[in-house]
C-alpha atoms as a PDB file:
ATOM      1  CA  UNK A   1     -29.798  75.793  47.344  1.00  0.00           C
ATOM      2  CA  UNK A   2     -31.509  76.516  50.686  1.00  0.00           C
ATOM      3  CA  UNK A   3     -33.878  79.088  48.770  1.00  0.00           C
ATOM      4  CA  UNK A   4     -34.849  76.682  45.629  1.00  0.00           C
ATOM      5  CA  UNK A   5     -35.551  73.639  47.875  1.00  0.00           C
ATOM      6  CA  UNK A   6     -37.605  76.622  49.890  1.00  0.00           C
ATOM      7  CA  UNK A   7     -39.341  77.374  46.574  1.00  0.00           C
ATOM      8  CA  UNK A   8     -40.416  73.358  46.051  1.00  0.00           C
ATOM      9  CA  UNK A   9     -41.364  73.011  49.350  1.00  0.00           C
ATOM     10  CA  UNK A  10     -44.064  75.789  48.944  1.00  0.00           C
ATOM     11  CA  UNK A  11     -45.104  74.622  44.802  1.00  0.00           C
ATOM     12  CA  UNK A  12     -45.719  70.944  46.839  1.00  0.00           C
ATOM     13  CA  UNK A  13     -47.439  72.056  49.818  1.00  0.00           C
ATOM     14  CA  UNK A  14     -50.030  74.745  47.954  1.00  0.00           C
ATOM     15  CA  UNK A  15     -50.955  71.438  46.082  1.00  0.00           C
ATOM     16  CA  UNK A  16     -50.799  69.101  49.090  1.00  0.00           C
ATOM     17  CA  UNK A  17     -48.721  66.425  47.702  1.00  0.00           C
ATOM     18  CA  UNK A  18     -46.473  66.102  50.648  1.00  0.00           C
ATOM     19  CA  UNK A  19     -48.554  63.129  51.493  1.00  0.00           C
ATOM     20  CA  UNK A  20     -47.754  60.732  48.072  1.00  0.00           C
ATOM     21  CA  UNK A  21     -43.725  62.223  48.771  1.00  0.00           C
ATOM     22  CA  UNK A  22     -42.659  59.320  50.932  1.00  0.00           C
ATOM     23  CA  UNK A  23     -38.603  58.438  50.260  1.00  0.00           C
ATOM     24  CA  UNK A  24     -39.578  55.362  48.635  1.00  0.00           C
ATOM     25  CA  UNK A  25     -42.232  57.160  46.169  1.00  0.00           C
ATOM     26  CA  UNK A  26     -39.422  60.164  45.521  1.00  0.00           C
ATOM     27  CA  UNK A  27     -36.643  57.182  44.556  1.00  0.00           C
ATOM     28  CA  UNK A  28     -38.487  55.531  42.551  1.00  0.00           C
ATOM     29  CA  UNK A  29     -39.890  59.057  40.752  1.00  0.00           C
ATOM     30  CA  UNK A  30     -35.857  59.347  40.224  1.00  0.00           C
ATOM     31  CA  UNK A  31     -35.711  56.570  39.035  1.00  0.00           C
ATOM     32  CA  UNK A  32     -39.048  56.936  36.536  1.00  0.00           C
ATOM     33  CA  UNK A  33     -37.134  60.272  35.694  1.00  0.00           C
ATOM     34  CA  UNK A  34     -33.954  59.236  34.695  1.00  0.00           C
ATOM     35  CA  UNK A  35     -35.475  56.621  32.513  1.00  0.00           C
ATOM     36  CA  UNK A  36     -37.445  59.180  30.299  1.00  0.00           C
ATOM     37  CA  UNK A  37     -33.813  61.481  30.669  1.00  0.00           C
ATOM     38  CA  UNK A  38     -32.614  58.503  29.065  1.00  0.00           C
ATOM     39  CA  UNK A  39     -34.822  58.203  26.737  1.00  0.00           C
ATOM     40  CA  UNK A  40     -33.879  61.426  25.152  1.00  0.00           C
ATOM     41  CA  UNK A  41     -31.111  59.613  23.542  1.00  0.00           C
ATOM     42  CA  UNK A  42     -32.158  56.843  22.941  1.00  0.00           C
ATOM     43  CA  UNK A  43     -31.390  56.396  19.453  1.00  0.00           C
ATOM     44  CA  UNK A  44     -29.268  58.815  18.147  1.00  0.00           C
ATOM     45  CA  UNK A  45     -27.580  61.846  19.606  1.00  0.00           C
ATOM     46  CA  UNK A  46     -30.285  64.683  18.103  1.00  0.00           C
ATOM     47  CA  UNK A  47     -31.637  65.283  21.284  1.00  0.00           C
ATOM     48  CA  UNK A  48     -34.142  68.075  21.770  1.00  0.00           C
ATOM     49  CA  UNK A  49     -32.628  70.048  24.851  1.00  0.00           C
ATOM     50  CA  UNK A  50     -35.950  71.244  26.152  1.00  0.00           C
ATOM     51  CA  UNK A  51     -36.500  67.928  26.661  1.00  0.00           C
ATOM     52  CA  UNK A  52     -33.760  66.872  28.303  1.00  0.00           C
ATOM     53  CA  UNK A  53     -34.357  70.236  30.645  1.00  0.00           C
ATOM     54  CA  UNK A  54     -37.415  68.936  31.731  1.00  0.00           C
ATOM     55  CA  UNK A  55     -36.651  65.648  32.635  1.00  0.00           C
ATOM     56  CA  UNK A  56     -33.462  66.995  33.984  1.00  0.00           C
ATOM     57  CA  UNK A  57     -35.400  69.705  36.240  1.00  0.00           C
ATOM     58  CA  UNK A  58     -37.498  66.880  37.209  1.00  0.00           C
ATOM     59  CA  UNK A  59     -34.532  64.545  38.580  1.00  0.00           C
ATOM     60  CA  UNK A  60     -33.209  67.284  40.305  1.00  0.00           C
ATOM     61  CA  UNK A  61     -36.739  68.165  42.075  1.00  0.00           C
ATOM     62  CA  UNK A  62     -37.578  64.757  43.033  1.00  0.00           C
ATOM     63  CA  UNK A  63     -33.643  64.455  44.149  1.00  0.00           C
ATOM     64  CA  UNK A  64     -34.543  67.489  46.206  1.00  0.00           C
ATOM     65  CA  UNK A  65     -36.966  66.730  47.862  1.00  0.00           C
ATOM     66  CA  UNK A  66     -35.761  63.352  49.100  1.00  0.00           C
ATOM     67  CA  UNK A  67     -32.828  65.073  50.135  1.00  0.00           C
ATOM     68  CA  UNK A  68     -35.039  67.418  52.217  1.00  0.00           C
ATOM     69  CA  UNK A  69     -37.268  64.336  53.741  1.00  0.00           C
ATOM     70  CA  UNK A  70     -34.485  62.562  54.916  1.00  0.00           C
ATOM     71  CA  UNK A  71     -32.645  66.029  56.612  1.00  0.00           C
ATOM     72  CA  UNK A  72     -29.713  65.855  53.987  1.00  0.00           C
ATOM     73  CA  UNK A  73     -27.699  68.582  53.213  1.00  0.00           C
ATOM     74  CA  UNK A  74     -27.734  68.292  48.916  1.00  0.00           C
ATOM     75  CA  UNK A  75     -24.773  70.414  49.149  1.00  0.00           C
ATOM     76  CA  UNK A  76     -22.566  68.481  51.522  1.00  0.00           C
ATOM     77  CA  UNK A  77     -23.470  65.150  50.707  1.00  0.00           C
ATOM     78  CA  UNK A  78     -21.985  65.887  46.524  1.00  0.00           C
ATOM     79  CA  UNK A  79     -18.923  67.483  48.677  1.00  0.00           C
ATOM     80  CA  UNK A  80     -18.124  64.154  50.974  1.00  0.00           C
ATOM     81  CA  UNK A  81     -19.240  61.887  47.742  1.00  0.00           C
ATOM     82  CA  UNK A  82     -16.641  64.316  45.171  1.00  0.00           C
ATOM     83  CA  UNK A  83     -13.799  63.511  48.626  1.00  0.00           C
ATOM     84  CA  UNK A  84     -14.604  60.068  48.010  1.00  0.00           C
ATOM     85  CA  UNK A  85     -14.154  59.547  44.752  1.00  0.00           C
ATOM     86  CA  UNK A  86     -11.271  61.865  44.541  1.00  0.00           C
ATOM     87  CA  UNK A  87      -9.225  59.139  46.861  1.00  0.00           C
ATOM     88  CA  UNK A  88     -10.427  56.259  44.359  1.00  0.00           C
ATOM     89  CA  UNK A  89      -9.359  58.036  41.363  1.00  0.00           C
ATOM     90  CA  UNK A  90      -6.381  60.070  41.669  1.00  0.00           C
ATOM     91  CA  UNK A  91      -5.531  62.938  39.329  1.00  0.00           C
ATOM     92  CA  UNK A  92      -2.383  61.335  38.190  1.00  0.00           C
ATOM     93  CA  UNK A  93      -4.027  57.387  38.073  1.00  0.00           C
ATOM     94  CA  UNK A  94      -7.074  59.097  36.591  1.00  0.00           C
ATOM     95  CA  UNK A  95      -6.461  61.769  34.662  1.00  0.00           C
ATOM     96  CA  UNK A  96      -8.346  61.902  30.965  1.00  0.00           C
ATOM     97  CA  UNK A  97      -9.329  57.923  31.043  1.00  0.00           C
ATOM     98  CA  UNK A  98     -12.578  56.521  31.930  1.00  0.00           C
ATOM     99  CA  UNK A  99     -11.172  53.068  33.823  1.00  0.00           C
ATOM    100  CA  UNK A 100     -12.674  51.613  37.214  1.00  0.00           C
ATOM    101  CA  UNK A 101     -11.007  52.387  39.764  1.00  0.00           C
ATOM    102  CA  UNK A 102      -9.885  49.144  40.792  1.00  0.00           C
ATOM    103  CA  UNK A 103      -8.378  48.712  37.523  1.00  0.00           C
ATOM    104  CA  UNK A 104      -5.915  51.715  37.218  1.00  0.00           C
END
């Protein structure tokens, strides 16, 4: 992880476009992304996977590179949020249905 978010730090800074990569310009690029992800499916489920790689790869960057803004570990912050979620939805509560969990 350390070495990719190494890797979009240099693509960003040969470029100098640290300056427009403010946290509120990278959310709402996540935001713009996951919209055209979206959009990928739309109507139907024929999707054309090299699209939905790109705007995919594109989430992830911008996700990224908030993450490295703000000083977040990527990493650590999916393991607390999966330690979370894992005391809302219990494997036996849980367990092959998609309820809420304030409704098991």
């Amino acid at each position: 992880m350390k070495e990719l978010i190494k890797e979009i730090r240099k693509f960003n800074e040969e470029r100098d476009w640290d300056k427009f990569h403010s946290p509120e310009n990278l959310a709402k690029s996540i935001s713009i992304e996951a919209g055209e992800l979206l959009e990928c499916f739309q109507w139907n489920n024929n999707y054309d996977l090299e699209e939905v790689k790109s705007e995919l790869a594109d989430i992830l960057n911008y996700s990224l590179l908030l993450a490295d803004k703000l000083n977040i570990d990527p990493k650590q912050i999916v393991l607390d949020k999966m330690k979370i979620t894992a005391q809302k939805y219990p494997i036996e509560k849980a367990k092959g249905v998609s309820t809420k969990y304030n409704k098991l």
